[in-house]
PDB file of N, CA and C in Angstrom:
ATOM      1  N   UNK A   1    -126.094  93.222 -19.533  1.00  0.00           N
ATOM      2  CA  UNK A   1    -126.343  91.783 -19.497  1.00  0.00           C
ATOM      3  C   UNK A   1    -125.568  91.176 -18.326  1.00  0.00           C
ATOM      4  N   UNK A   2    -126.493  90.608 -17.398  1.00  0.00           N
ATOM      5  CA  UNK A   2    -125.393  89.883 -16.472  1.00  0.00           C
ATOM      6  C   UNK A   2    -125.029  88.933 -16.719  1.00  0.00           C
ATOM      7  N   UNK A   3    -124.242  87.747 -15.821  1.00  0.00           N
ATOM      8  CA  UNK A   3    -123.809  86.500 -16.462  1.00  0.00           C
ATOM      9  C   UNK A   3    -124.682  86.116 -16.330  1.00  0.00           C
ATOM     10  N   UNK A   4    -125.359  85.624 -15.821  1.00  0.00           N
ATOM     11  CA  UNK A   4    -126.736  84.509 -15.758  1.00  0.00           C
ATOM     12  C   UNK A   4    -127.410  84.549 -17.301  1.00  0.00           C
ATOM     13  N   UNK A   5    -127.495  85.798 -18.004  1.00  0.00           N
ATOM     14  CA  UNK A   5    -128.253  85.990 -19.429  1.00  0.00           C
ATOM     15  C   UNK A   5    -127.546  85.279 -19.915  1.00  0.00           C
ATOM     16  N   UNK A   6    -125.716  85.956 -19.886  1.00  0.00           N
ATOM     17  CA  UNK A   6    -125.176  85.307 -20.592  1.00  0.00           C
ATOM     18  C   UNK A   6    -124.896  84.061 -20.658  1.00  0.00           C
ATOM     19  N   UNK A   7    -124.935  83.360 -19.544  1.00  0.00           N
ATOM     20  CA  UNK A   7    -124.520  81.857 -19.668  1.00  0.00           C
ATOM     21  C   UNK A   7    -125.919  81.394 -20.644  1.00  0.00           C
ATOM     22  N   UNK A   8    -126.964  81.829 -20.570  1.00  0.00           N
ATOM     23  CA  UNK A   8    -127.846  81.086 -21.070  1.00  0.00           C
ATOM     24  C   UNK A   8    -127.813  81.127 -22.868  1.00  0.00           C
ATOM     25  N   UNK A   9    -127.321  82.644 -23.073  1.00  0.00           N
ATOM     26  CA  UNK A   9    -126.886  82.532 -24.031  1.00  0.00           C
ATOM     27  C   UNK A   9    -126.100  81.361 -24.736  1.00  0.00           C
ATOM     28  N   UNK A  10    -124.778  81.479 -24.345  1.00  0.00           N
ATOM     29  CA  UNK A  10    -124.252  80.773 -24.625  1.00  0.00           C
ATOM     30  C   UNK A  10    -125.013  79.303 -24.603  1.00  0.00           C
ATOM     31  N   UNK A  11    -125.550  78.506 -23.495  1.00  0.00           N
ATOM     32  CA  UNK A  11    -126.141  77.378 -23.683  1.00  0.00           C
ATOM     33  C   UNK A  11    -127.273  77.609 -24.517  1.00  0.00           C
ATOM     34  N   UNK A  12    -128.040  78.310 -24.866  1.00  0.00           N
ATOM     35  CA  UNK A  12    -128.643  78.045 -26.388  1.00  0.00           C
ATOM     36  C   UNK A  12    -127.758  78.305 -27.379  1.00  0.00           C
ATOM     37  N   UNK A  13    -126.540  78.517 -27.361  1.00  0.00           N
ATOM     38  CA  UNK A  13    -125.639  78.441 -29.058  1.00  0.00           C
ATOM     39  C   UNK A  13    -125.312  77.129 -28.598  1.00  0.00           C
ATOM     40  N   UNK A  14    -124.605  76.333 -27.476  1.00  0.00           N
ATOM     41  CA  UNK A  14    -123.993  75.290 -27.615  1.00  0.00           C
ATOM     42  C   UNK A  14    -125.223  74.640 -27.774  1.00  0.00           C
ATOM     43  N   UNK A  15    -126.579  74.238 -27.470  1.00  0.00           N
ATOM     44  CA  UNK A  15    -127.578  73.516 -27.768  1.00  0.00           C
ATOM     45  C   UNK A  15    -127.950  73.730 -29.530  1.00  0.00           C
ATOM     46  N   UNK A  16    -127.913  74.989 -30.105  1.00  0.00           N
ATOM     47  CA  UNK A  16    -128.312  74.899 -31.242  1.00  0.00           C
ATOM     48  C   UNK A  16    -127.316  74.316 -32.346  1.00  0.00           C
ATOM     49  N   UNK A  17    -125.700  74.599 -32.437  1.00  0.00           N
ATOM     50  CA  UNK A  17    -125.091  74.334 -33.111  1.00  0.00           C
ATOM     51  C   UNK A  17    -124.215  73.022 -32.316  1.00  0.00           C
ATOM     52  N   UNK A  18    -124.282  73.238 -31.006  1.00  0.00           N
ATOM     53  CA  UNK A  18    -123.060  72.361 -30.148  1.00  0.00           C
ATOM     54  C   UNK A  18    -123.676  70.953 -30.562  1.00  0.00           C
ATOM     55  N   UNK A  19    -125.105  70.833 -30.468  1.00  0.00           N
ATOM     56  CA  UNK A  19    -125.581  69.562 -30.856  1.00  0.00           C
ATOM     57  C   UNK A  19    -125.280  68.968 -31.945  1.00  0.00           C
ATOM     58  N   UNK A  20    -124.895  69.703 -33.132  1.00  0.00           N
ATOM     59  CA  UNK A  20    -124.565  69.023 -34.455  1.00  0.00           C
ATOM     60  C   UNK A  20    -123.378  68.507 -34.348  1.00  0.00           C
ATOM     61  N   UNK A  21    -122.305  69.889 -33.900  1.00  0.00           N
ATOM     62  CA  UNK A  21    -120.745  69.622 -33.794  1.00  0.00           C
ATOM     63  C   UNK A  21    -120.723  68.155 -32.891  1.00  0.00           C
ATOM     64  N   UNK A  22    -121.288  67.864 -31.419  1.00  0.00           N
ATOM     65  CA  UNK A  22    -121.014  66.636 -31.628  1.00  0.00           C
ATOM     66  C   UNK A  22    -121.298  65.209 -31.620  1.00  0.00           C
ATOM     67  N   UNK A  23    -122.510  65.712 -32.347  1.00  0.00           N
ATOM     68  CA  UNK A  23    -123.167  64.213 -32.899  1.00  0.00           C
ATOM     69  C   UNK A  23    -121.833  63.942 -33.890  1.00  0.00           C
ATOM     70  N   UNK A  24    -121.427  65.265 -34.716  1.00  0.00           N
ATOM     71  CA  UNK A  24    -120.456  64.530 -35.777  1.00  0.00           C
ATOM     72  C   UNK A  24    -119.071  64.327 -35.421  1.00  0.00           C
ATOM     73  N   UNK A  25    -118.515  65.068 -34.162  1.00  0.00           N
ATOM     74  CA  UNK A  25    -117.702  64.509 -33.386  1.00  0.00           C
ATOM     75  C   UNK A  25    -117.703  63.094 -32.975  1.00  0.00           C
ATOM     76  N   UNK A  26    -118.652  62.482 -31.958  1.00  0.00           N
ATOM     77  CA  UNK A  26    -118.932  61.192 -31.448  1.00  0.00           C
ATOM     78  C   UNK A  26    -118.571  60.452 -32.385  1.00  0.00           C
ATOM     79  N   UNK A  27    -119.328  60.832 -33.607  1.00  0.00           N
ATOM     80  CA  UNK A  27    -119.319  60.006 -34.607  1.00  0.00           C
ATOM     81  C   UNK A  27    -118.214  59.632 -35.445  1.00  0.00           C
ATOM     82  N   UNK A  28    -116.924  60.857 -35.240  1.00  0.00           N
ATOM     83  CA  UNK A  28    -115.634  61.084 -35.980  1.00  0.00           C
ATOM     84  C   UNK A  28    -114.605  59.820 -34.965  1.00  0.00           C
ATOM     85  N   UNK A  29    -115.199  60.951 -33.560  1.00  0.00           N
ATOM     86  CA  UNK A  29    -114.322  59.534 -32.887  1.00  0.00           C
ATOM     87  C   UNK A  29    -114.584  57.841 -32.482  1.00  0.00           C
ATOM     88  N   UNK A  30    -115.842  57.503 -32.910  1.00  0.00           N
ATOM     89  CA  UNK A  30    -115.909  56.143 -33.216  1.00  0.00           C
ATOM     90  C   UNK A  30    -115.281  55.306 -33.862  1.00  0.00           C
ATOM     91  N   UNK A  31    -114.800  55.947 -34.806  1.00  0.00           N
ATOM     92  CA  UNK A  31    -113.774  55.417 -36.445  1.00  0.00           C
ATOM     93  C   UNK A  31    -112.508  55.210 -35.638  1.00  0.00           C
ATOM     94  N   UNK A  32    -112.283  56.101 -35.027  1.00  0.00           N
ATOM     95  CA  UNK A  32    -110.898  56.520 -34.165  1.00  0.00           C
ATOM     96  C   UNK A  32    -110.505  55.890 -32.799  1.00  0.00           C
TER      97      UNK A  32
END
C-alpha cells in the first residue's frame, strides 16, 4: 500500500466516523 492509498484511507475513516465526532464536538464546544 503506498501512501496515497493510505491517506485516502484514512480520509474515508475521518469522513465516516470524523463527521459524527465533530458535529458532536462543535456542538460540545458551543456550551463552552
Amino acid at each position: 500500500m503506498n501512501s496515497f492509498e493510505r491517506r485516502n484511507k484514512i480520509v474515508d475513516l475521518i469522513n465516516t466516523q470524523g463527521s459524527v465526532l465533530v458535529m458532536d464536538l462543535s456542538k460540545y464546544l458551543w456550551y463552552f
